[in-house]
C-alpha atoms as a PDB file:
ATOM      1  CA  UNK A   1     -47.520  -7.580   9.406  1.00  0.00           C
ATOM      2  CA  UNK A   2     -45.481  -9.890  11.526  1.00  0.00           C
ATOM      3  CA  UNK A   3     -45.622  -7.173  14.553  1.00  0.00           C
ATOM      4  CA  UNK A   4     -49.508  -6.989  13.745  1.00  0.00           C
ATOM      5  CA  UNK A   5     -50.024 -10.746  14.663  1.00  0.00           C
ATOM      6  CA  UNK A   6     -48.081 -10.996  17.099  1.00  0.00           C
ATOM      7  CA  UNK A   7     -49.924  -8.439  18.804  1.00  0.00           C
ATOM      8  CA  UNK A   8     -52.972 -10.035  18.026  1.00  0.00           C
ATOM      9  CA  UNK A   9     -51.604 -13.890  19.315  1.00  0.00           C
ATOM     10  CA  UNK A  10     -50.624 -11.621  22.615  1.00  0.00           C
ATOM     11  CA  UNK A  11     -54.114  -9.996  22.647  1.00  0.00           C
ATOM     12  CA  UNK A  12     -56.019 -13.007  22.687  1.00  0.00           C
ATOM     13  CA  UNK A  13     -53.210 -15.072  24.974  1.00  0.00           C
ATOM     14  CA  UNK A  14     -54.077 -11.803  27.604  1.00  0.00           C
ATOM     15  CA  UNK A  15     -57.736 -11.808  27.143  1.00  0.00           C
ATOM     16  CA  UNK A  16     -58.142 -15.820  27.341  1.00  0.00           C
ATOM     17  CA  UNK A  17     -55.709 -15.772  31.174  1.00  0.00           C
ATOM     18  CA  UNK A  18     -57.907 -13.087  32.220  1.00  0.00           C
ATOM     19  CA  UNK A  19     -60.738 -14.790  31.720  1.00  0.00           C
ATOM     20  CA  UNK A  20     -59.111 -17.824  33.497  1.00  0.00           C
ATOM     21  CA  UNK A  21     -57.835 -16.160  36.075  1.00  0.00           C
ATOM     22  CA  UNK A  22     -61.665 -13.986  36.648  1.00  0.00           C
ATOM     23  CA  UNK A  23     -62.466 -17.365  36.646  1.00  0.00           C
ATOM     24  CA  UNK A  24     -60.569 -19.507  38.643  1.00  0.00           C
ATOM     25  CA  UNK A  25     -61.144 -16.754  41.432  1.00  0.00           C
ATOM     26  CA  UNK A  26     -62.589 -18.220  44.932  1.00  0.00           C
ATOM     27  CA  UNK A  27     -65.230 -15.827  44.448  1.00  0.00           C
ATOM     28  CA  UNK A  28     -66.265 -12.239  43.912  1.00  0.00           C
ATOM     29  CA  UNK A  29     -65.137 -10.772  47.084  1.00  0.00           C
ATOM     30  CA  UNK A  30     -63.581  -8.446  45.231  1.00  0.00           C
ATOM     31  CA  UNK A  31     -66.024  -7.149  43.375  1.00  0.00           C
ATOM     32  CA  UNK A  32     -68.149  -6.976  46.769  1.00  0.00           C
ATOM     33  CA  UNK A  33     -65.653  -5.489  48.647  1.00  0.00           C
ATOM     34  CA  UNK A  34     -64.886  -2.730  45.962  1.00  0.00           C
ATOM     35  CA  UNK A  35     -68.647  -1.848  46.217  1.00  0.00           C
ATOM     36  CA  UNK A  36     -68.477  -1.315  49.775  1.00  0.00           C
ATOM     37  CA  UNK A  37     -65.786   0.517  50.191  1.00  0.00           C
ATOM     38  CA  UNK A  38     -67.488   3.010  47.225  1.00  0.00           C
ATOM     39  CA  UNK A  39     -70.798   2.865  49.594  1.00  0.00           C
ATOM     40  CA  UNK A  40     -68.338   3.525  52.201  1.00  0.00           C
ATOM     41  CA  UNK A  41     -66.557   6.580  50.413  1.00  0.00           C
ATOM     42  CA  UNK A  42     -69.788   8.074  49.408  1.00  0.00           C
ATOM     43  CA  UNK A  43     -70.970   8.014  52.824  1.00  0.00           C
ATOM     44  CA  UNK A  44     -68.255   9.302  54.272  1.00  0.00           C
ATOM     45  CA  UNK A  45     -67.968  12.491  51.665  1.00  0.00           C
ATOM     46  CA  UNK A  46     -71.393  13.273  52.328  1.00  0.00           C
ATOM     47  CA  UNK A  47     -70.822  13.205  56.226  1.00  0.00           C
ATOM     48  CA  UNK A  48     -68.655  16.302  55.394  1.00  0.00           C
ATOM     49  CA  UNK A  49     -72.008  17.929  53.340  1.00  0.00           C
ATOM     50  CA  UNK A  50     -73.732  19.268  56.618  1.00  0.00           C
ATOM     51  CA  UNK A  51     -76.925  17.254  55.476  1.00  0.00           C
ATOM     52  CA  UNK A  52     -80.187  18.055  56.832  1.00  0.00           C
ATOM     53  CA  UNK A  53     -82.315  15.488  58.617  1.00  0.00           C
ATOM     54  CA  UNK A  54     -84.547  15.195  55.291  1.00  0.00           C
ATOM     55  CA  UNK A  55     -81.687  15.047  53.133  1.00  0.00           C
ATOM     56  CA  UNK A  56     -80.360  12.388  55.529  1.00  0.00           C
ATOM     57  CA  UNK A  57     -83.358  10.047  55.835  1.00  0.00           C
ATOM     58  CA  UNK A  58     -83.852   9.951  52.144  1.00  0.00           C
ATOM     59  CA  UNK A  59     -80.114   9.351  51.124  1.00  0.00           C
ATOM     60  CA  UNK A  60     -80.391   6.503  53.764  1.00  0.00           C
ATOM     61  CA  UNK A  61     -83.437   5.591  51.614  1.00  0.00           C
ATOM     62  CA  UNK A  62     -81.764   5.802  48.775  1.00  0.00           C
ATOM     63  CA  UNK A  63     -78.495   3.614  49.793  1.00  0.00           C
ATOM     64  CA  UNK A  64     -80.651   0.952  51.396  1.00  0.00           C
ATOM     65  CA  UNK A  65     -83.107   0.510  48.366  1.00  0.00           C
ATOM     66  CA  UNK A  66     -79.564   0.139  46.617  1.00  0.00           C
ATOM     67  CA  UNK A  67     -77.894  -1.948  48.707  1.00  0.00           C
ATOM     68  CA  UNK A  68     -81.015  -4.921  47.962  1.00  0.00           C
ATOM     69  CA  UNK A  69     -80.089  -4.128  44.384  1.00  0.00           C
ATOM     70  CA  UNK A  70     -76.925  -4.451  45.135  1.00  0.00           C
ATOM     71  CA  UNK A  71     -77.117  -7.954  46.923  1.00  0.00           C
ATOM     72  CA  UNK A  72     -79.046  -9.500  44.253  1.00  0.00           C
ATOM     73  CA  UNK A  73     -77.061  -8.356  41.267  1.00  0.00           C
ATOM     74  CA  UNK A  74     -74.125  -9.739  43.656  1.00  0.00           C
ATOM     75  CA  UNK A  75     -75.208 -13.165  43.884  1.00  0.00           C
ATOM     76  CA  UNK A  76     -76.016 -13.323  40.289  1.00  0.00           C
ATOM     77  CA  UNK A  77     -72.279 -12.768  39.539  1.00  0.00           C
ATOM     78  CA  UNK A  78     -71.171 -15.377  42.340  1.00  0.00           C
ATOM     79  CA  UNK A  79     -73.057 -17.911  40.539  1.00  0.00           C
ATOM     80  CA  UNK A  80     -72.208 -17.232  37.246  1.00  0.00           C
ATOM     81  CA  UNK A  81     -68.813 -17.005  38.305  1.00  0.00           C
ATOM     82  CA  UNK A  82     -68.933 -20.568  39.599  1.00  0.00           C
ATOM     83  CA  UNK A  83     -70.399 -21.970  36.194  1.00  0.00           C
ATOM     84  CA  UNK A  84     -67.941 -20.220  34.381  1.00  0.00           C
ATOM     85  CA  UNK A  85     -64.793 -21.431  36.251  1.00  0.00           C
ATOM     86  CA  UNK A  86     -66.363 -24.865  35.919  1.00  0.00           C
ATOM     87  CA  UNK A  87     -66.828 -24.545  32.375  1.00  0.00           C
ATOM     88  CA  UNK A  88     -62.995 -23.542  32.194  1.00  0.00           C
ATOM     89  CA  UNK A  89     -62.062 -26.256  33.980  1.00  0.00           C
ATOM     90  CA  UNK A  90     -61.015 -29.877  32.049  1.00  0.00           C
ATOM     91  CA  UNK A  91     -59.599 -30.400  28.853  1.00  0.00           C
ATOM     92  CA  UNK A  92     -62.235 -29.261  26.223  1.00  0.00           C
ATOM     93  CA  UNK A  93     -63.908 -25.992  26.650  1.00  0.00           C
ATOM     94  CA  UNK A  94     -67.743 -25.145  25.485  1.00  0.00           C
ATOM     95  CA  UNK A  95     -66.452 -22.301  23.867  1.00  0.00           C
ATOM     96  CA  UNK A  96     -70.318 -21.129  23.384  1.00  0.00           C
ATOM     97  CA  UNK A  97     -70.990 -21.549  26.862  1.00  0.00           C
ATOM     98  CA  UNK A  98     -68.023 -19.831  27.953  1.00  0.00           C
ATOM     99  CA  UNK A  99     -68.950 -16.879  25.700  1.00  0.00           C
ATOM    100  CA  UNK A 100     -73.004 -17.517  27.007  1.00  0.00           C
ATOM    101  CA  UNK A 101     -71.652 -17.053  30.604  1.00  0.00           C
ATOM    102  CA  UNK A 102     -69.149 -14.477  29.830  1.00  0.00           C
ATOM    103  CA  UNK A 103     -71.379 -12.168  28.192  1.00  0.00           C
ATOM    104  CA  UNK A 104     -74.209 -12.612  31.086  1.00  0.00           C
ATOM    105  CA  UNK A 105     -71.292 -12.214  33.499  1.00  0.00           C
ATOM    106  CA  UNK A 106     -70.301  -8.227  31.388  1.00  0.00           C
ATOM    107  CA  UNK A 107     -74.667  -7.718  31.619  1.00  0.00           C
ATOM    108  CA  UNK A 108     -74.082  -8.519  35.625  1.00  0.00           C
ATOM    109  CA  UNK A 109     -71.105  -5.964  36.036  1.00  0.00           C
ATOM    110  CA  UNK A 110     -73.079  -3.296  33.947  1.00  0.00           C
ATOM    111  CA  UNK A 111     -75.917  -3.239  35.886  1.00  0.00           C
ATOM    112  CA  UNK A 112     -74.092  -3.142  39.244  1.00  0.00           C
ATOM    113  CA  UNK A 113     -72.064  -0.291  37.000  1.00  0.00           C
ATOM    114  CA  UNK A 114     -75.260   1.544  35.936  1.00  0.00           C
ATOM    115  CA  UNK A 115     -77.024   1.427  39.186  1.00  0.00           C
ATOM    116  CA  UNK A 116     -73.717   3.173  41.156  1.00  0.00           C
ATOM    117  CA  UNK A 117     -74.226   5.698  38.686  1.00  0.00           C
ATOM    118  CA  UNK A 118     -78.268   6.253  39.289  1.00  0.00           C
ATOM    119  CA  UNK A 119     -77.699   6.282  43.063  1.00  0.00           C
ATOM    120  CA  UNK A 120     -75.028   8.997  42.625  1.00  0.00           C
ATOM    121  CA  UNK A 121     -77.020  10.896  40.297  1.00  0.00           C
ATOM    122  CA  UNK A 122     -80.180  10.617  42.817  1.00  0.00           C
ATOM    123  CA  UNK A 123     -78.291  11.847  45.291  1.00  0.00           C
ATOM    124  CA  UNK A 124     -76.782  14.420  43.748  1.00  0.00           C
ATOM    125  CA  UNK A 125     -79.706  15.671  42.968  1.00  0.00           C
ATOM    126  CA  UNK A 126     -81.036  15.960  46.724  1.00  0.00           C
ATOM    127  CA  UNK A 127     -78.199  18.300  47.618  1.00  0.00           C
ATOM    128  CA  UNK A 128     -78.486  22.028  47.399  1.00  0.00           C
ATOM    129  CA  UNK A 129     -76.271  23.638  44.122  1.00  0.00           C
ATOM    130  CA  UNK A 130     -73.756  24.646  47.591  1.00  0.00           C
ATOM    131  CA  UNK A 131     -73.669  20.717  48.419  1.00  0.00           C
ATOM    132  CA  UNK A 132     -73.439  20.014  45.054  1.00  0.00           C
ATOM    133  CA  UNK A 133     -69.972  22.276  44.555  1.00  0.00           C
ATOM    134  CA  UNK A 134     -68.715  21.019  47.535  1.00  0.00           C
ATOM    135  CA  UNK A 135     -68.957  17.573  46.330  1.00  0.00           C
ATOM    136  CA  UNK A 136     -67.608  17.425  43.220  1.00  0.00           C
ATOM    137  CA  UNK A 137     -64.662  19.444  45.181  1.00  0.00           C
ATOM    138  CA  UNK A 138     -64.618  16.995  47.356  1.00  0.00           C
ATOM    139  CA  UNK A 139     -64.341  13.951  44.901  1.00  0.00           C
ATOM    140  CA  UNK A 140     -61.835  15.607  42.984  1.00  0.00           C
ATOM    141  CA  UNK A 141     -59.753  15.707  45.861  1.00  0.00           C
ATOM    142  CA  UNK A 142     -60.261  11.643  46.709  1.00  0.00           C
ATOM    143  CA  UNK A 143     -59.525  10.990  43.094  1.00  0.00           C
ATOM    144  CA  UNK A 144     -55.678  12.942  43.299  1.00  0.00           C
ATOM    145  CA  UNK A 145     -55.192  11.390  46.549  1.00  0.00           C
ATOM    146  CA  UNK A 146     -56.070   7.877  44.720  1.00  0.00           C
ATOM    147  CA  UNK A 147     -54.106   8.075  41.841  1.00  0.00           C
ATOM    148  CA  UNK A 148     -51.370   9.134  43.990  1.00  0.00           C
ATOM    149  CA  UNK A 149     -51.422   6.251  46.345  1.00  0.00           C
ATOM    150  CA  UNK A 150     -52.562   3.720  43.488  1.00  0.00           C
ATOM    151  CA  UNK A 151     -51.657   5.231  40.281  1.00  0.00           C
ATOM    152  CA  UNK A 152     -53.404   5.953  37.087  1.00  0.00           C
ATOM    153  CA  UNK A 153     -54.886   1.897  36.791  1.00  0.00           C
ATOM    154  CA  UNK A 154     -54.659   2.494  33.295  1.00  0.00           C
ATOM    155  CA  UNK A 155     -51.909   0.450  31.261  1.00  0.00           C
ATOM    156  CA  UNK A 156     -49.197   2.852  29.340  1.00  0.00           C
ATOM    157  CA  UNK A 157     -50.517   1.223  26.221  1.00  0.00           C
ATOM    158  CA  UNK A 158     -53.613   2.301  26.696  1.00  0.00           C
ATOM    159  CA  UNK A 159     -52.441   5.970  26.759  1.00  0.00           C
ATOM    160  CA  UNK A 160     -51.794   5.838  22.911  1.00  0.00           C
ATOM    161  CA  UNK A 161     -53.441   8.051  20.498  1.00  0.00           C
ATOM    162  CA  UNK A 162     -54.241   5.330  18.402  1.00  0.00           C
ATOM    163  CA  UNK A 163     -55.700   1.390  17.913  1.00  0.00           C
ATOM    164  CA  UNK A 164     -52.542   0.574  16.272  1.00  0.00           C
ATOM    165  CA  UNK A 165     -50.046   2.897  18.782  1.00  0.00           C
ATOM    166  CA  UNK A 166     -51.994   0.646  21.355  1.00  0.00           C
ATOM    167  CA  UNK A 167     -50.987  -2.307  19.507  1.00  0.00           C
ATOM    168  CA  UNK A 168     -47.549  -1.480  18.447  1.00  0.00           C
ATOM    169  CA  UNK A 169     -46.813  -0.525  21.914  1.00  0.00           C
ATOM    170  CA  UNK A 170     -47.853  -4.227  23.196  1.00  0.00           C
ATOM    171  CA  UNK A 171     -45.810  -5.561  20.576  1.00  0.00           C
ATOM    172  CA  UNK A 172     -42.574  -4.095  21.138  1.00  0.00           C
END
């Protein structure tokens, strides 16, 4: 019992710098930056699909319809960003508006999630079943060379079996 709440006091001590730290951050540069460098991966795997010129103009098409998408969803996240790292800031905290601005600010990264995966799957579904092969060959191959250079990203804890492995792990 003792373990269990002291995993959950660590939990929520974790979750609540997180948020504080998400933030505090100048901006979401990050989160912009990560984008374009997926934009920029994408691109550069299917430079190595032999495209044709139809495939090409509507995969350009495609990306720039996204990228508009993209821009807006973007700003959305900058500004909640700075209304939630004012709300964090002083003594008392609005914990509803916190939790207002935090849940429009998971909407924000779901959409920009959802619509990565629409443009892939739009994409992928231009190429030829050849192209197709050679892609997901392809992205196999980036994700190795990833984890090797960066690792797994996921936290050992997470690699439990269970909630409670998870959480006995943390509290050890």
């Amino acid at each position: 019992m003792k373990k269990a709440v002291l995993a959950l006091g660590l939990s929520s001590v974790l979750m609540f710098s997180t948020m504080t730290a998400f933030a505090e951050s100048p901006a979401l540069g990050d989160v912009h930056k990560g984008v374009q460098e997926k934009a920029g991966k994408m691109h550069g795997l299917l430079e190595q699909l032999n495209l044709t010129g139809d495939q090409k103009s509507e995969v350009k098409d495609l990306m720039q319809n996204s990228r508009s998408t993209v821009k807006d969803i973007r700003e959305q996240l900058q500004a909640n960003s700075t209304q939630l790292r004012e709300a964090m800031s002083g003594g008392s905290v609005n914990l509803d508006l916190v939790k207002q601005l935090a849940d429009t600010q998971g909407d924000l990264m779901s959409s920009l999630l959802v619509g990565q995966a629409e443009l892939k799957n739009q994409i992928y579904a231009l190429l030829t079943p050849e192209q197709q092969a050679q892609l997901v060959q392809l992205t196999a191959t980036l994700k190795q060379e990833m984890g090797k250079r960066f690792g797994s990203g996921v936290h050992p804890s997470l690699n439990k079996s269970s909630p409670s492995d998870a959480l006995n792990a943390i509290s050890q």
